[in-house]
C-alpha atoms as a PDB file:
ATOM      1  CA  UNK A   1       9.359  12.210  -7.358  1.00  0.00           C
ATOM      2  CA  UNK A   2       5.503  13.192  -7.762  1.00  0.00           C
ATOM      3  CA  UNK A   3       5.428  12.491 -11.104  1.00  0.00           C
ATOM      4  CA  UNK A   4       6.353   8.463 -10.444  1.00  0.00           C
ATOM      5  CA  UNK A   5       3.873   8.397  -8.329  1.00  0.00           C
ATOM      6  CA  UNK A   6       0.984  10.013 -10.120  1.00  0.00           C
ATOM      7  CA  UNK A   7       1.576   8.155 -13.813  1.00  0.00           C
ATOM      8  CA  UNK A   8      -0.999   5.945 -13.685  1.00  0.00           C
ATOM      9  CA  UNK A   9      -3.636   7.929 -12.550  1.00  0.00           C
ATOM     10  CA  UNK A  10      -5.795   9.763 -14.318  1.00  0.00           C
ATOM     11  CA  UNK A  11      -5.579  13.420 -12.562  1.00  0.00           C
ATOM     12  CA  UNK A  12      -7.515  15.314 -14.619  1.00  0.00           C
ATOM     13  CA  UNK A  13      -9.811  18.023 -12.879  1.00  0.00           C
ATOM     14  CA  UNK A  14      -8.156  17.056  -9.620  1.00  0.00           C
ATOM     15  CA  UNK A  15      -6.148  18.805  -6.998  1.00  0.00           C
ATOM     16  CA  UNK A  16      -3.281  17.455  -5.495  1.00  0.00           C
ATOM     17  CA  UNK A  17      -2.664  18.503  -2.580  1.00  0.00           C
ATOM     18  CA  UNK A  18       0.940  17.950  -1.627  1.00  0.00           C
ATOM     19  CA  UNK A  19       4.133  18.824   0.855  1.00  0.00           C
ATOM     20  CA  UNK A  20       6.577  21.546   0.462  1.00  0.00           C
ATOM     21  CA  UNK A  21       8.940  18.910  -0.467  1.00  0.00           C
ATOM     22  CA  UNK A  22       6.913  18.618  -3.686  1.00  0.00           C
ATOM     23  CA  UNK A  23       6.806  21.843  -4.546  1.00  0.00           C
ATOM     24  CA  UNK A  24       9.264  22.021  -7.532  1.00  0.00           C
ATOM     25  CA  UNK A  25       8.880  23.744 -10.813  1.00  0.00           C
ATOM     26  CA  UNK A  26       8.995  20.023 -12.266  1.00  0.00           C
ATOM     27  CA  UNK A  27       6.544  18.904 -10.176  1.00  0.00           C
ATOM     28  CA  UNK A  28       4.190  22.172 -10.812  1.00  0.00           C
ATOM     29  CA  UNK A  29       4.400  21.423 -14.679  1.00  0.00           C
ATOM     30  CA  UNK A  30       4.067  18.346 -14.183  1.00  0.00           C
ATOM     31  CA  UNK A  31       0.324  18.618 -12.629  1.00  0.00           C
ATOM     32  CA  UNK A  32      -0.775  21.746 -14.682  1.00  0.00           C
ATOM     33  CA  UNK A  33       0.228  19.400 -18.124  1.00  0.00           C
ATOM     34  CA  UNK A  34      -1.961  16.850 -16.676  1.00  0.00           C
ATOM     35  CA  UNK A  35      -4.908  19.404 -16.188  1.00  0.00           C
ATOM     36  CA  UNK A  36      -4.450  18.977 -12.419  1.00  0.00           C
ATOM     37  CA  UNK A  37      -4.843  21.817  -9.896  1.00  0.00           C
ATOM     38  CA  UNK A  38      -2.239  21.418  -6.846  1.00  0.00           C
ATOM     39  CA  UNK A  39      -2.246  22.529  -3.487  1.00  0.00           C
ATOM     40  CA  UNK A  40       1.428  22.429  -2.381  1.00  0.00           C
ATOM     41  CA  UNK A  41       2.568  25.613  -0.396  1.00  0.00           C
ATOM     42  CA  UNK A  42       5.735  27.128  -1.144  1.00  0.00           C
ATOM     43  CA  UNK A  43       9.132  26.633   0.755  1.00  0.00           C
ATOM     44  CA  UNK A  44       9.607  29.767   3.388  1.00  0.00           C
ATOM     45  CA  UNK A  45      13.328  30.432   0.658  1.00  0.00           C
ATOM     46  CA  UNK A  46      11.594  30.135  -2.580  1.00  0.00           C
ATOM     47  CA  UNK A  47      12.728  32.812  -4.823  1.00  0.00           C
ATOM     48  CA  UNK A  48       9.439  33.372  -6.823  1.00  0.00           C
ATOM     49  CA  UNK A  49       6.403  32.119  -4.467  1.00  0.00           C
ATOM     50  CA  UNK A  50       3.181  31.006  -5.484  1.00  0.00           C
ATOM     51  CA  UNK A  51      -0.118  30.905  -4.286  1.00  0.00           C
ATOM     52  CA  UNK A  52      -1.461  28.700  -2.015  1.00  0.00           C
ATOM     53  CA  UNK A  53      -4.953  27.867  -0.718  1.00  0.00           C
ATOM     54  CA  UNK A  54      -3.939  27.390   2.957  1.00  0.00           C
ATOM     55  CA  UNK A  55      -7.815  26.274   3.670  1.00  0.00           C
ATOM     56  CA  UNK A  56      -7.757  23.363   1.736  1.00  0.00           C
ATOM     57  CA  UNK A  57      -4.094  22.620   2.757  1.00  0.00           C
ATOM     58  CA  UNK A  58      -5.149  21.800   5.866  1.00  0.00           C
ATOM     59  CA  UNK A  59      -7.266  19.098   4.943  1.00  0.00           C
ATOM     60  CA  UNK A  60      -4.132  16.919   4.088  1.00  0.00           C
ATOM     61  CA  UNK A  61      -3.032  17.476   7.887  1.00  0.00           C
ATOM     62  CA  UNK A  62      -6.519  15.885   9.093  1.00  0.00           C
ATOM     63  CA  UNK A  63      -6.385  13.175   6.877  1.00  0.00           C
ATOM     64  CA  UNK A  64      -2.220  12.685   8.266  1.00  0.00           C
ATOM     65  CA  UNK A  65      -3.523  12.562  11.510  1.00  0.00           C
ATOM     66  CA  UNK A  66      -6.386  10.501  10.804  1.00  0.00           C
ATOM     67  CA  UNK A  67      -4.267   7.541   9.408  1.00  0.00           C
ATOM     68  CA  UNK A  68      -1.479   8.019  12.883  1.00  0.00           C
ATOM     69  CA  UNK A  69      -4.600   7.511  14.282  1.00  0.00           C
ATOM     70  CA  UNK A  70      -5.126   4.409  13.256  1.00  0.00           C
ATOM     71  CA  UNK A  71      -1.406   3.119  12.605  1.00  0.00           C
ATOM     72  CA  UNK A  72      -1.694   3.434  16.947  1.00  0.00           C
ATOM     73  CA  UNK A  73      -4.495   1.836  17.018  1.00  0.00           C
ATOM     74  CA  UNK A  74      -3.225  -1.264  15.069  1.00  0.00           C
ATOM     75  CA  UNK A  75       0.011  -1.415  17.318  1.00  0.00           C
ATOM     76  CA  UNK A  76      -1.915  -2.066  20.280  1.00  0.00           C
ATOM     77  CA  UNK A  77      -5.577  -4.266  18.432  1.00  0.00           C
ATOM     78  CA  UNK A  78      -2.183  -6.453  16.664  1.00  0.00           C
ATOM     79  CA  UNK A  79      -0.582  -6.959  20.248  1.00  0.00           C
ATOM     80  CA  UNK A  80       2.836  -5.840  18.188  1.00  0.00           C
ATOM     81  CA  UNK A  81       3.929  -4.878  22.118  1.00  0.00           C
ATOM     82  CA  UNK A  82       3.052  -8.466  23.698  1.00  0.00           C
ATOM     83  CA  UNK A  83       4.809  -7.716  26.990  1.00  0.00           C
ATOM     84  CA  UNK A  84       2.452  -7.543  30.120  1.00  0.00           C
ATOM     85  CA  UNK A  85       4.186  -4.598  31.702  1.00  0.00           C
ATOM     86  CA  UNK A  86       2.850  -2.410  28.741  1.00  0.00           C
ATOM     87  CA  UNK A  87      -0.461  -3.164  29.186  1.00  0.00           C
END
């Protein structure tokens, strides 16, 4: 759960930006209580959808991509594969 996650941090004039797996109405209160803004788009069945700021959304997939990025990176600098037919 967000919440869990987000208890000791002070959130406060932030936006979380956030999967559709986080988009509950829990969740939602849960940020606008703690004077957060969120960015979490709404599942494609939701019966009352809310607005999303698809713009900044997409930042969160360039920062997911950055760190795969570097989680291959570390598989090959670590020599995790250390067979010589792989290299």
């Amino acid at each position: 759960m967000l919440k869990t996650a987000l208890e000791p941090l002070n959130i406060e004039g932030s936006t979380v930006l956030a999967d559709k797996d986080y988009g509950s109405r829990e969740n939602r209160d849960y940020l606008t209580d703690r004077e957060a803004d969120y960015c979490i788009p709404p599942k494609s069945n939701a019966k009352e959808p809310w607005e999303c700021d698809y713009h900044h959304y997409r930042e969160r997939h360039l920062v997911e991509c950055f760190f795969m990025k570097t989680k291959d990176d570390r598989r090959i600098a670590m020599r995790f594969e250390k067979l010589a037919r792989r290299y």
